[in-house]
C-alpha atoms as a PDB file:
ATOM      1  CA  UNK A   1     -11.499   7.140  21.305  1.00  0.00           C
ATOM      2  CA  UNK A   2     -12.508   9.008  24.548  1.00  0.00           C
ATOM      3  CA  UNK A   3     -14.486   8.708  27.233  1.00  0.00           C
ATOM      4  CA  UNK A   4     -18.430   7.801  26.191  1.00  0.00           C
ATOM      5  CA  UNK A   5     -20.126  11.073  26.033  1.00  0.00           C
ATOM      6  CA  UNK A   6     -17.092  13.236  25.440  1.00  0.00           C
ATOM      7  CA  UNK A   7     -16.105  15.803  23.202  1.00  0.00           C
ATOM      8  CA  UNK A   8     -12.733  13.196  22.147  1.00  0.00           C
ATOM      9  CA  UNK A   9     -15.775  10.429  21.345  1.00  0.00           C
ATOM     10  CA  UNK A  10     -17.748  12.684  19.147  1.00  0.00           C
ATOM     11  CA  UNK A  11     -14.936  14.034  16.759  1.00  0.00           C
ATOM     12  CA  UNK A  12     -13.981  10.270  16.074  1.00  0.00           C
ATOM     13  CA  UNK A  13     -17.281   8.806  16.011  1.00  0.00           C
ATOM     14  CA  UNK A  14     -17.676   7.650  12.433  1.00  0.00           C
ATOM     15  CA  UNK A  15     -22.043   8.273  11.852  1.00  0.00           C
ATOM     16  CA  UNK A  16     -20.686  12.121  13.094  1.00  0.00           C
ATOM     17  CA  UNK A  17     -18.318  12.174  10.940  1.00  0.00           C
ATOM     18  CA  UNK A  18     -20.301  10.883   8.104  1.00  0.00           C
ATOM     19  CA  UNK A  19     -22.497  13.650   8.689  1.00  0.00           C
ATOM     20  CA  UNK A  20     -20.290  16.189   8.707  1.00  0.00           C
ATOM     21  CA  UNK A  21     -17.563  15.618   6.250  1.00  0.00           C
ATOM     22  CA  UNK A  22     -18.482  17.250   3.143  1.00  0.00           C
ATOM     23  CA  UNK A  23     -18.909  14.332   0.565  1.00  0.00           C
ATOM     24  CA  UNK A  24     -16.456  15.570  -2.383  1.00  0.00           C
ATOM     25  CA  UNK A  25     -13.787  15.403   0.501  1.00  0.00           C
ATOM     26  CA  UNK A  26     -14.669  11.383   1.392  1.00  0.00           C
ATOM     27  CA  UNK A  27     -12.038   9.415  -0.475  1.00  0.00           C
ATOM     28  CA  UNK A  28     -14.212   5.791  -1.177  1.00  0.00           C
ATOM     29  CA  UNK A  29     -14.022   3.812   1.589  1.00  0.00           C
ATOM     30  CA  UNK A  30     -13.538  -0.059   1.590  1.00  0.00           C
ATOM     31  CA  UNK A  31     -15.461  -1.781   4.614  1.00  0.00           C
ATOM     32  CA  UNK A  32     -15.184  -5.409   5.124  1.00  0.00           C
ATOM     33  CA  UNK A  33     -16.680  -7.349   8.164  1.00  0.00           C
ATOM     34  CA  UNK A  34     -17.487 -10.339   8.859  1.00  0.00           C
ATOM     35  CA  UNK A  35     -21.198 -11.462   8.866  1.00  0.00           C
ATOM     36  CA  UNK A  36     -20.748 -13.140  12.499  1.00  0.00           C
ATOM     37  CA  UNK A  37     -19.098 -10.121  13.736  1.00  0.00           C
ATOM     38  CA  UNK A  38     -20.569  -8.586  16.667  1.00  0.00           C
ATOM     39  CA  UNK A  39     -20.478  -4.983  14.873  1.00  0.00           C
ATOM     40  CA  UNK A  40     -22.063  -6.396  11.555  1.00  0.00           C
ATOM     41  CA  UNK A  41     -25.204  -4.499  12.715  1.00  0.00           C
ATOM     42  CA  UNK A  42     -23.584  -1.384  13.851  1.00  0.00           C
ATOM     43  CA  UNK A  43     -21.845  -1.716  10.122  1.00  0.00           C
ATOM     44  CA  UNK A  44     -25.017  -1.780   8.240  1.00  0.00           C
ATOM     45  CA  UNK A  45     -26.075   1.448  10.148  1.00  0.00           C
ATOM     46  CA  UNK A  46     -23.406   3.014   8.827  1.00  0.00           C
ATOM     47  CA  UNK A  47     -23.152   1.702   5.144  1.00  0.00           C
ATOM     48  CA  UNK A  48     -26.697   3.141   5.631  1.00  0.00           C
ATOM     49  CA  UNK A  49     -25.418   6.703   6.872  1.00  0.00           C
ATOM     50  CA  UNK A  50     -23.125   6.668   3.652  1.00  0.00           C
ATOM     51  CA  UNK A  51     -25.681   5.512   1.143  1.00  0.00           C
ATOM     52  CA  UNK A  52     -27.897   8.598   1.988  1.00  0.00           C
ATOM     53  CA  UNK A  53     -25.379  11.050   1.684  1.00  0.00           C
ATOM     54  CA  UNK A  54     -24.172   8.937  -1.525  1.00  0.00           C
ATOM     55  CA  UNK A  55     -21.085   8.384  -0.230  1.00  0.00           C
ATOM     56  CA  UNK A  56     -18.732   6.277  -2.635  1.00  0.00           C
ATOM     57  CA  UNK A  57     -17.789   3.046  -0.798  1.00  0.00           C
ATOM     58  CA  UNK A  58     -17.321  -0.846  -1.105  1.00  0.00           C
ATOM     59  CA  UNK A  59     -18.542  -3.330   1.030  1.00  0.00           C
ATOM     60  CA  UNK A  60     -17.377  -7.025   1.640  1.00  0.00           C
ATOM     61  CA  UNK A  61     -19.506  -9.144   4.014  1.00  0.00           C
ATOM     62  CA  UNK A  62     -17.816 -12.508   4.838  1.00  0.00           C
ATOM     63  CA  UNK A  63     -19.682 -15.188   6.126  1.00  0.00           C
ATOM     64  CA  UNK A  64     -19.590 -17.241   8.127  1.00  0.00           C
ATOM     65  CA  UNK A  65     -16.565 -14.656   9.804  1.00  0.00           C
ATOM     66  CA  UNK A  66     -16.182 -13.211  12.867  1.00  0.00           C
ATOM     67  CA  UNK A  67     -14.014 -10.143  13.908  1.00  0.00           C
ATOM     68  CA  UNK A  68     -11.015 -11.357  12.884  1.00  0.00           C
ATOM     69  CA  UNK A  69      -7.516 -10.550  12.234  1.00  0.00           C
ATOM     70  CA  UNK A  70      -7.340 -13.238   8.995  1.00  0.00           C
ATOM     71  CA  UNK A  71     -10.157 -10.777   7.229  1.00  0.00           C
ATOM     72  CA  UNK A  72      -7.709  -7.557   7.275  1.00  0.00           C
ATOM     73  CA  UNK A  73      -4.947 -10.120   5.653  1.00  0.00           C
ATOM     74  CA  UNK A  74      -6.846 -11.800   2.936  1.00  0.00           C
ATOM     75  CA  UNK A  75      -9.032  -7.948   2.296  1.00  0.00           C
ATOM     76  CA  UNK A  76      -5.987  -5.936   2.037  1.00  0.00           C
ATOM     77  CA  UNK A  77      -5.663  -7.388  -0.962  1.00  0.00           C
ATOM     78  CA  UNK A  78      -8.608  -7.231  -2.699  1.00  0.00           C
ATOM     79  CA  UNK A  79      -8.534  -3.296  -1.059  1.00  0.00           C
ATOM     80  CA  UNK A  80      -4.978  -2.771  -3.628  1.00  0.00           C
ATOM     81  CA  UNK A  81      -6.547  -4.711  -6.598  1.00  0.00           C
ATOM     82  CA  UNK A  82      -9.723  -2.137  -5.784  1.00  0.00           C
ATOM     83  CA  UNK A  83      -7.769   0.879  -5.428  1.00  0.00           C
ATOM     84  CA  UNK A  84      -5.301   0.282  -8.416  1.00  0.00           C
ATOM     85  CA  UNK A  85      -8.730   0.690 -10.624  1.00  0.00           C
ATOM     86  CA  UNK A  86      -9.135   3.956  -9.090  1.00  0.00           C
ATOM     87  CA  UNK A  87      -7.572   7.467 -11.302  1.00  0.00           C
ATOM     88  CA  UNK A  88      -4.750   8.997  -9.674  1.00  0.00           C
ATOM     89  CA  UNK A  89      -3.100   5.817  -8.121  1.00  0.00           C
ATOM     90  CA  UNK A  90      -0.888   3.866  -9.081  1.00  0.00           C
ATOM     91  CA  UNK A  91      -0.218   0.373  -9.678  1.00  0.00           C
ATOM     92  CA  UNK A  92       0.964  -0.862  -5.743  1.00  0.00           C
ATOM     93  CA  UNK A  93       0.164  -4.157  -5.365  1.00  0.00           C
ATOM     94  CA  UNK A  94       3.586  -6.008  -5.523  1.00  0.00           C
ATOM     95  CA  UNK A  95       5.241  -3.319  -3.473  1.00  0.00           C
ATOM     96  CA  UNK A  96       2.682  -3.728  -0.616  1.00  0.00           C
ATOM     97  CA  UNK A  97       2.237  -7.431  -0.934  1.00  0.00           C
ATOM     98  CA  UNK A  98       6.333  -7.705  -0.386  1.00  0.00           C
ATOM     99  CA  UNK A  99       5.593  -5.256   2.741  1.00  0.00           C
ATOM    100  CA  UNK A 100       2.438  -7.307   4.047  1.00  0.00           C
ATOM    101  CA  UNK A 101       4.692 -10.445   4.097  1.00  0.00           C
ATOM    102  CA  UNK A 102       7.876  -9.637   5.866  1.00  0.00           C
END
């Protein structure tokens, strides 16, 4: 991500970028964390960040979770099931469930 301070750090730090990133260009984001997560804090900052510019997002707090790899696996699915709702996609579910499980 770049050294702390840098100019690498800045362009991928996500509260700049939330800033920045003109809102009707923000696809709706899907955050999940875990509630024992060490960033769960830094997380709500940033749901926070998005909220006020009314950026379109879902957020899935699991407790009692930590950072862990087992979230992303059981989430991604709930992510497809999200984004199948969505207009312009298209049902992708099965496809990326047979992917996920090779």
């Amino acid at each position: 991500m770049g050294a702390p301070g840098s100019k690498e750090q800045k362009a991928r730090d996500i509260f700049e970028l939330a800033q920045q990133v003109p809102v009707e260009e923000v696809p709706m984001l899907f955050l999940v964390c875990g509630g024992e997560d060490g960033s769960a804090e830094e997380t709500h900052a940033f749901l926070a960040a998005l909220a006020k510019r009314h950026i379109p997002y879902e957020y899935r707090e699991l407790s009692p979770r930590g950072h862990d790899w087992r979230i992303l696996n059981e989430e991604i699915l709930v992510f497809l099931d999200t984004l199948e709702k969505l207009d312009g996609f298209e049902p992708l579910r099965e496809e990326a469930v047979e992917r996920h499980n090779r």
